[in-house]
C-alpha atoms as a PDB file:
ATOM      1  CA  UNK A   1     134.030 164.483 121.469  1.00  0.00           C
ATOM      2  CA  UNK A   2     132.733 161.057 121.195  1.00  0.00           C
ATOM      3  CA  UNK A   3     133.157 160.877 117.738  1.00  0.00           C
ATOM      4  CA  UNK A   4     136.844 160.580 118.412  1.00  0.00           C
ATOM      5  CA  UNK A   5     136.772 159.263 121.760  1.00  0.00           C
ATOM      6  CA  UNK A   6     135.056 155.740 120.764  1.00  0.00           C
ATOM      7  CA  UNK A   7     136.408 155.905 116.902  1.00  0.00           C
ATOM      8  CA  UNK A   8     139.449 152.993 117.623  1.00  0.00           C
ATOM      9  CA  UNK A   9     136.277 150.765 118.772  1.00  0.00           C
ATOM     10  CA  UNK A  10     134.450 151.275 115.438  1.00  0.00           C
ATOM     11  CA  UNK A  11     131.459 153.305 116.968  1.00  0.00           C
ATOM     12  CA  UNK A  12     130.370 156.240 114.906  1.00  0.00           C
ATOM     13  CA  UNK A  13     128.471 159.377 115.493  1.00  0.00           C
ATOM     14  CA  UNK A  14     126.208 160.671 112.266  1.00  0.00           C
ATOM     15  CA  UNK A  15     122.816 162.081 112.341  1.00  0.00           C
ATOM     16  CA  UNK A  16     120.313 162.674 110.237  1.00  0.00           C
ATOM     17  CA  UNK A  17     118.816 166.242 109.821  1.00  0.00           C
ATOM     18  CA  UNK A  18     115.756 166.541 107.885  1.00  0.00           C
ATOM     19  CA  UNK A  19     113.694 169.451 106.829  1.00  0.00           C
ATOM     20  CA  UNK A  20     110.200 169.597 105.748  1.00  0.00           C
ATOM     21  CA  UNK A  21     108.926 166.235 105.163  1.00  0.00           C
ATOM     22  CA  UNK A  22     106.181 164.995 103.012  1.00  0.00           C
ATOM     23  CA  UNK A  23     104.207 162.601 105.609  1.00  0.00           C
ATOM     24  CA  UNK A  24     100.246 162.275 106.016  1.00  0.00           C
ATOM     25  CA  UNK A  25     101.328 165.210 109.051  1.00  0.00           C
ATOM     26  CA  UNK A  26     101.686 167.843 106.372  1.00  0.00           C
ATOM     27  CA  UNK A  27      98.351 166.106 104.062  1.00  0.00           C
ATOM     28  CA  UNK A  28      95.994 169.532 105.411  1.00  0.00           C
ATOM     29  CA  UNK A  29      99.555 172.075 104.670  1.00  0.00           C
ATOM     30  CA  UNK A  30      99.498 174.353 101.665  1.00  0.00           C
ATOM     31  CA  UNK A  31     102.358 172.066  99.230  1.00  0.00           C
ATOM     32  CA  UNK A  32     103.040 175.091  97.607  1.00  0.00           C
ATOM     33  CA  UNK A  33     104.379 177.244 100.452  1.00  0.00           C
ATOM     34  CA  UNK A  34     106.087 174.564 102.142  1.00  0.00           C
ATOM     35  CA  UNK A  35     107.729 174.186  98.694  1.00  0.00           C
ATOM     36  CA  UNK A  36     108.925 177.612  98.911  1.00  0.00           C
ATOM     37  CA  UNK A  37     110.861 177.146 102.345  1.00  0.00           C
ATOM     38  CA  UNK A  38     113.386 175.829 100.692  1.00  0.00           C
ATOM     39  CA  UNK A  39     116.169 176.704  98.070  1.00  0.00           C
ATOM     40  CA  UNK A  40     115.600 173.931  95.947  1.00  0.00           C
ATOM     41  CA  UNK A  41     111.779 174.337  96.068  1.00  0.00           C
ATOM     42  CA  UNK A  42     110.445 171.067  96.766  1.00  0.00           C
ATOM     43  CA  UNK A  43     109.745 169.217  99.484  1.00  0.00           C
ATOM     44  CA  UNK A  44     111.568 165.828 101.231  1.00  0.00           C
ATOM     45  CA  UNK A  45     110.119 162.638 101.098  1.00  0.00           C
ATOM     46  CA  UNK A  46     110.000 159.709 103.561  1.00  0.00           C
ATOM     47  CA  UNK A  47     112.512 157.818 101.060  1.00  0.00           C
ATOM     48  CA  UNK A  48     114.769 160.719 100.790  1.00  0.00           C
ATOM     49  CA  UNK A  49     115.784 160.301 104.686  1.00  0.00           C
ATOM     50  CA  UNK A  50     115.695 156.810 104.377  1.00  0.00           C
ATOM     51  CA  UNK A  51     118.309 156.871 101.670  1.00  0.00           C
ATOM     52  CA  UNK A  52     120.317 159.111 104.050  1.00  0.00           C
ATOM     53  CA  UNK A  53     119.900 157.088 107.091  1.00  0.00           C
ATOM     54  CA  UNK A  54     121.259 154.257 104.968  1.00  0.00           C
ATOM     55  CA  UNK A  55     124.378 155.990 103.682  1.00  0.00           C
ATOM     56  CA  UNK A  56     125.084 156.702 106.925  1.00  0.00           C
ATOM     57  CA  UNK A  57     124.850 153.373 107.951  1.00  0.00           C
ATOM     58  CA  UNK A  58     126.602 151.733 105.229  1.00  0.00           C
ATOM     59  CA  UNK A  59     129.561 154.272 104.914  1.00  0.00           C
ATOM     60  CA  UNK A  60     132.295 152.925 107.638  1.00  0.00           C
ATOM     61  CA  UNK A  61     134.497 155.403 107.334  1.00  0.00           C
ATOM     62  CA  UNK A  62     132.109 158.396 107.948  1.00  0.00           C
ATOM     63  CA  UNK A  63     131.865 159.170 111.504  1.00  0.00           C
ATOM     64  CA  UNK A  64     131.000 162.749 112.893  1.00  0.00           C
ATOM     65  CA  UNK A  65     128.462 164.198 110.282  1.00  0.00           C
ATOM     66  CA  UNK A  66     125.400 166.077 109.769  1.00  0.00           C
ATOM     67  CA  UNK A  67     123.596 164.774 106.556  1.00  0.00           C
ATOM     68  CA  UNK A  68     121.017 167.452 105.990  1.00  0.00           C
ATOM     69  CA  UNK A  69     118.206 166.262 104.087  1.00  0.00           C
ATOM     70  CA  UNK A  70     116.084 169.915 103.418  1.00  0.00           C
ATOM     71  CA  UNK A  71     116.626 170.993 100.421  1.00  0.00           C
ATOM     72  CA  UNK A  72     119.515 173.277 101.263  1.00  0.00           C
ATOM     73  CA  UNK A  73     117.949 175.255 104.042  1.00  0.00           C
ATOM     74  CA  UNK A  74     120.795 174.560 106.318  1.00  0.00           C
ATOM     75  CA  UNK A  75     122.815 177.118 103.940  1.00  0.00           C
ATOM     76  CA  UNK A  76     121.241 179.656 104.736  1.00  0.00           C
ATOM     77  CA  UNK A  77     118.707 182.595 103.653  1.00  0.00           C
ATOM     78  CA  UNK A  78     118.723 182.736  99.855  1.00  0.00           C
END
């Protein structure tokens, strides 16, 4: 895994994994459905991931995650 493999260098793996997204894409979508696709009932916005991405890129000692950014829908069905 290269998580582990390139750790004593000081190179981390982390990703981002957003759901549903408010962006001008979804401006024509029905809010309220996409709403609905999630546990939490709302929907993401562009600053949401961007706080995420810069966690991830602040945090030095996290190497190796998934930072899901939907809501909960990575759970599971509800």
């Amino acid at each position: 895994m290269a998580r582990i493999e390139y750790a004593k260098q000081g190179i981390r793996f982390n990703a981002v994994a957003p759901g549903v997204v408010d962006t001008p894409m979804h401006k024509d979508s029905p809010k309220e459905f996409l709403k609905q696709l999630q546990p939490m009932g709302g929907i993401a916005d562009i600053q949401d991931v961007v706080d995420a991405v810069l966690y991830l890129a602040q945090a030095g000692q996290v190497t190796g995650e998934v930072l899901h950014v939907d809501g909960g829908v990575h759970a599971g069905r509800w």
